[in-house]
Protein backbone atom coordinates (compact mmCIF):
# COMPACT_ATOMS: atom_id res chain seq x y z
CA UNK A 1 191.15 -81.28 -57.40
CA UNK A 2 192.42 -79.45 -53.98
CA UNK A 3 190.96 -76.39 -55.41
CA UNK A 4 187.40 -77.58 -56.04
CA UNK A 5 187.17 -79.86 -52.46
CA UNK A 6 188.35 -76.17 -50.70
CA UNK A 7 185.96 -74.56 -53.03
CA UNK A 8 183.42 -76.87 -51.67
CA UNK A 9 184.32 -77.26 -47.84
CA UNK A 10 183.65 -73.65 -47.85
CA UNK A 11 180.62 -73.48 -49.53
CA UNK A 12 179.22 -76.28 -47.39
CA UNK A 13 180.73 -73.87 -44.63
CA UNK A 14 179.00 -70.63 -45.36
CA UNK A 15 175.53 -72.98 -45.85
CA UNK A 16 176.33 -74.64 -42.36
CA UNK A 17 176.67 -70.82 -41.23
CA UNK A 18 173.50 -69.56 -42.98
CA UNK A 19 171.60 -72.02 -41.29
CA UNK A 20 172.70 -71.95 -37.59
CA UNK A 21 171.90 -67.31 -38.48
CA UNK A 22 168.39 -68.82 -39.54
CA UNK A 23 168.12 -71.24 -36.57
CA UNK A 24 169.20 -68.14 -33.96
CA UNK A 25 167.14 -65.63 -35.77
CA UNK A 26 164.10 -67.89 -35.45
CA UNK A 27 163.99 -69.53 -32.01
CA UNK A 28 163.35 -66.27 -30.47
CA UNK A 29 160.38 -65.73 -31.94
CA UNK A 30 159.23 -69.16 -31.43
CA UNK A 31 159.97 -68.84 -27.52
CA UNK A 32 158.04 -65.33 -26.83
CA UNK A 33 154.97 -67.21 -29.05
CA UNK A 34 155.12 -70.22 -26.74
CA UNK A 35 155.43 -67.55 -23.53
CA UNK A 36 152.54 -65.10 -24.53
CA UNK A 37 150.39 -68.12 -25.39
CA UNK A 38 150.87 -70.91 -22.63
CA UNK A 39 151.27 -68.30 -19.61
CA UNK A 40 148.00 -67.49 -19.28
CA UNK A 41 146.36 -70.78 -19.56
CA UNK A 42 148.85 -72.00 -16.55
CA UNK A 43 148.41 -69.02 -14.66
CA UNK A 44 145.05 -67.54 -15.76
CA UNK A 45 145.72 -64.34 -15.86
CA UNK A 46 147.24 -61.84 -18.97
CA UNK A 47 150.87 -63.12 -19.71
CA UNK A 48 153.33 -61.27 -22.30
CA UNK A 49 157.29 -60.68 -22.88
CA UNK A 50 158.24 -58.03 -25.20
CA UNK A 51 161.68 -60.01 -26.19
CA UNK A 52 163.33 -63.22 -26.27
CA UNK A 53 166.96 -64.35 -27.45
CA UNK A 54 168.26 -67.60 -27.70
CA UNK A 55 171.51 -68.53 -28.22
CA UNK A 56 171.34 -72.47 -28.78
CA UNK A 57 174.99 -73.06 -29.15
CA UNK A 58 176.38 -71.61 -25.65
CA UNK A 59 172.65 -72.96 -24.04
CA UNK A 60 171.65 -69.30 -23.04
CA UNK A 61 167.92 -67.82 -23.01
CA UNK A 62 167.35 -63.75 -22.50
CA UNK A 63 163.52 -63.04 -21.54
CA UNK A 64 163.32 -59.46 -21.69
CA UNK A 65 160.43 -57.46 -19.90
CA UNK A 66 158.28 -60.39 -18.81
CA UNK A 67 154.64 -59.34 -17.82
CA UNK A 68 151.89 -60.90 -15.62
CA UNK A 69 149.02 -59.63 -15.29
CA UNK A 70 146.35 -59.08 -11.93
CA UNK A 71 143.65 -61.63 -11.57
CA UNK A 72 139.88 -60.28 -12.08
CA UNK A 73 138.92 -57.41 -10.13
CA UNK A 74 142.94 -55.88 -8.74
CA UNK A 75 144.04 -52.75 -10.51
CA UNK A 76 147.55 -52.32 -9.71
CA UNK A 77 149.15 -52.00 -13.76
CA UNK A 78 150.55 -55.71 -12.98
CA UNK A 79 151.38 -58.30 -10.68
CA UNK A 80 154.30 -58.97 -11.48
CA UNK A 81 157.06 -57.69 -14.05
CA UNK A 82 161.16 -58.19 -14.48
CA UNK A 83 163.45 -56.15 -16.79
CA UNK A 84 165.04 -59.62 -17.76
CA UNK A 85 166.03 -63.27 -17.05
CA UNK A 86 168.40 -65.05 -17.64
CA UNK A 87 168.75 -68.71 -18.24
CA UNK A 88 171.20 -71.42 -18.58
CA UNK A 89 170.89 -75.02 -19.82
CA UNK A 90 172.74 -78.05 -19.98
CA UNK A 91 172.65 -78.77 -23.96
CA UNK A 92 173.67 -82.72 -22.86
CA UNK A 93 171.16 -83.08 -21.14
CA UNK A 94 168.55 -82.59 -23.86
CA UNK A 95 169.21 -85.73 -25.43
CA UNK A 96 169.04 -87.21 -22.12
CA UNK A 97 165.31 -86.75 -22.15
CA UNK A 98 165.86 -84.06 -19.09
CA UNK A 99 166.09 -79.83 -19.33
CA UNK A 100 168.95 -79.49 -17.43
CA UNK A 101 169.37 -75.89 -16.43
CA UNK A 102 172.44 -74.54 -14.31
CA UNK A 103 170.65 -71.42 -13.26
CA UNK A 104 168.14 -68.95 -13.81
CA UNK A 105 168.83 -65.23 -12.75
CA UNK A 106 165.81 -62.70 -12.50
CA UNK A 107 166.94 -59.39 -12.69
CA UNK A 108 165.08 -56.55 -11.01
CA UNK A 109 161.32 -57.95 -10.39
CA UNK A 110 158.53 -55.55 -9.34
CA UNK A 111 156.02 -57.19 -7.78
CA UNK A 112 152.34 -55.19 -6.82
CA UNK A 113 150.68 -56.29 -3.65
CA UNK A 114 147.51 -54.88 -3.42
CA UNK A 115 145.23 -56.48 -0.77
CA UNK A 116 141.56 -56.13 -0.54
CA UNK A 117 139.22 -57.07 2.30
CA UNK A 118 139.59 -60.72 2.29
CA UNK A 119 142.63 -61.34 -0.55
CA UNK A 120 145.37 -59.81 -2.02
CA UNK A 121 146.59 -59.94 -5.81
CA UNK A 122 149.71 -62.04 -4.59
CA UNK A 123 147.65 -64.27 -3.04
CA UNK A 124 144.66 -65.56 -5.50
CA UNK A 125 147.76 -66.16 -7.92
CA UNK A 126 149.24 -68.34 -5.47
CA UNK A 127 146.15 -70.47 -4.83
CA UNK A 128 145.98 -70.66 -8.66
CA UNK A 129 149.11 -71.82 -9.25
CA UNK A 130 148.82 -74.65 -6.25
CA UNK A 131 145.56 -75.57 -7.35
CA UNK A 132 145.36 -79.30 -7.83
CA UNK A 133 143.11 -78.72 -11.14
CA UNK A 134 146.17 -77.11 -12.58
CA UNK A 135 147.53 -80.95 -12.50
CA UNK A 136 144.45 -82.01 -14.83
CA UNK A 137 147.55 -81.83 -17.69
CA UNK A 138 150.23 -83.68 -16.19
CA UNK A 139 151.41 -86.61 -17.24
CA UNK A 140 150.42 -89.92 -16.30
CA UNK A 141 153.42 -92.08 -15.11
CA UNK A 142 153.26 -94.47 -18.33
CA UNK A 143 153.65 -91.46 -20.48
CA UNK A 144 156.38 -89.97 -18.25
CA UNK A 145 159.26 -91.28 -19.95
CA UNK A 146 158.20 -89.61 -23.22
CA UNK A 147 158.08 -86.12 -21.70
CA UNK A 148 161.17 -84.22 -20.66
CA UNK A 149 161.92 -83.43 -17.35
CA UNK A 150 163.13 -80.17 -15.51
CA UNK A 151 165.93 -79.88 -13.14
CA UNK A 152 166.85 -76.28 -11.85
CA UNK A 153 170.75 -76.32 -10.33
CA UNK A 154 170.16 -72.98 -8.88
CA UNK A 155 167.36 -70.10 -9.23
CA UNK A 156 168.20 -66.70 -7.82
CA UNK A 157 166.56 -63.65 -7.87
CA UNK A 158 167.80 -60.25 -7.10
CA UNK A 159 167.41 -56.54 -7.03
CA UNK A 160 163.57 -56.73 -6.37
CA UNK A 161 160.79 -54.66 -5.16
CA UNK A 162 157.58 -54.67 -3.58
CA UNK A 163 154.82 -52.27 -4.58
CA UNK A 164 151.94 -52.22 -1.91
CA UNK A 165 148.84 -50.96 -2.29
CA UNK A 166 146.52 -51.37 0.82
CA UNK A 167 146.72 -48.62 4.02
CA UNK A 168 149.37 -46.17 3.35
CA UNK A 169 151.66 -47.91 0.28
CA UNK A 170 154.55 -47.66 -0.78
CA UNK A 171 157.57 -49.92 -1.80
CA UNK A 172 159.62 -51.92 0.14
CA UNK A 173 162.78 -54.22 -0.83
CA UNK A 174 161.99 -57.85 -2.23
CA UNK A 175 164.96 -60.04 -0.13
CA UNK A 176 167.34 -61.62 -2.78
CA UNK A 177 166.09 -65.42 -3.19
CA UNK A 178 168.73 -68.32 -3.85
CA UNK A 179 167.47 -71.77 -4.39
CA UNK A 180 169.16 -74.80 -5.30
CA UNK A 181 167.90 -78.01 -6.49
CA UNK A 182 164.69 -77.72 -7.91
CA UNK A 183 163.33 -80.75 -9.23
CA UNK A 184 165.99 -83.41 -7.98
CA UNK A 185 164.46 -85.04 -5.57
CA UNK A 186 161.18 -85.45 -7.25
CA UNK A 187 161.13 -89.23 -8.62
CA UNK A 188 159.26 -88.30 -11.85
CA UNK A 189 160.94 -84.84 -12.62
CA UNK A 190 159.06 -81.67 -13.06
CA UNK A 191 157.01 -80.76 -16.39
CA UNK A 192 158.10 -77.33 -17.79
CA UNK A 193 154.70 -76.04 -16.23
CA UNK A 194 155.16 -77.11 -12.66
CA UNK A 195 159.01 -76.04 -12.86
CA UNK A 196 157.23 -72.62 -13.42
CA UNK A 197 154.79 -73.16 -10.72
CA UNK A 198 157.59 -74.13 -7.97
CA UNK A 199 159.73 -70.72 -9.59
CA UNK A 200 156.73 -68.52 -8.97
CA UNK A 201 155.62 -69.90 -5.92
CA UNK A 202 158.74 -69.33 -4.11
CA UNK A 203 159.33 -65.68 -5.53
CA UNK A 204 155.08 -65.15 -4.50
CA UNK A 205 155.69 -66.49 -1.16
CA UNK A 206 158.77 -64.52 -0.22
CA UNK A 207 156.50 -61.31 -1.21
CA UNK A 208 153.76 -62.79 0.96
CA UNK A 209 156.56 -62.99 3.81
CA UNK A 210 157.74 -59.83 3.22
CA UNK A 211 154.70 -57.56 3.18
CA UNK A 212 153.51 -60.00 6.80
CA UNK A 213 157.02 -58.21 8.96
């Protein structure tokens, strides 16, 4: 009898194991779909990452060479493009209702400014992503319970450049960017899309700064 129950606790083990190698093996996949399909109808221009690996027990996410794309009429080969990022979540949170996430580290962004007579690249993105239409998807506060919020403990960004393209070029050093807090203080949390919005903005902004001194 002890022999068949350990014959059985491992077999239920290595089926246990299969499972969690079919879960990892799959959510990647599933995240760089959901990435290369929903980034460019939040940001309107061409979005793609080349890889993605999630690790659901520890709560880690790997993006791996993230793309975006220029708006119409810029031709700088992107406006923006990191070798990889890094993020950490709060599994307890998830069945909180919430996406708690520790921190998200950026790893060496290159960001093109290229300015033209009355905009730059940097800057039609930003108006994009601010745009009030880009709200026309949020939800309405009845159906805010139902949707998960976002809270950010810390994003920080590192090891960046600047490409410019207007009067003589060149590159110049992106400042490192630490922010804490996004998301807390907003009463009815932050959808996964405007999480991305306030990430953006503030890395799009500092640029903005940057290329102004």
């Amino acid at each position: 009898m002890k022999k068949r129950i350990g014959r059985g606790l491992l077999i239920l083990a290595a089926v246990v194991a299969l499972l969690a190698a079919f879960l990892v093996a799959r959510l990647g996949p599933v995240v760089k779909t959901a990435v290369n399909k929903a980034g460019p109808r939040l940001m309107g221009v061409p979005v793609s990452v080349e890889d993605v690996r999630v690790n659901p027990f520890r709560g880690k996410i790997r993006l791996s060479r993230l793309v975006i794309g220029n708006p119409e009429n810029f031709s700088t080969p992107h406006l923006f493009r990191l070798e990889s990022l890094h993020v950490d979540l709060r599994m307890r949170d998830l069945a909180r209702g919430k996406i708690g996430i520790r921190e998200i580290v950026i790893e060496g962004p290159h960001v093109w400014y290229e300015r033209k007579l009355r905009e730059s690249n940097v800057g039609r993105l930003l108006e994009t992503l601010e745009s009030p239409s880009r709200d026309a998807g949020k939800p309405k506060p009845d159906d805010a319970r139902q949707k998960k919020s976002v809270e950010i403990d810390r994003l920080i960004v590192r090891e960046g450049r600047v490409g410019l393209k207007f009067g003589v070029g060149g590159q110049v050093p992106l400042p490192a960017i630490e922010i804490k807090d996004i998301g807390k203080d907003d009463p009815d949390g932050l959808s996964p899309a405007e999480a991305v919005r306030r990430v953006l903005s503030a890395i799009l902004g500092t640029v903005v700064r940057v290329v102004a001194a």
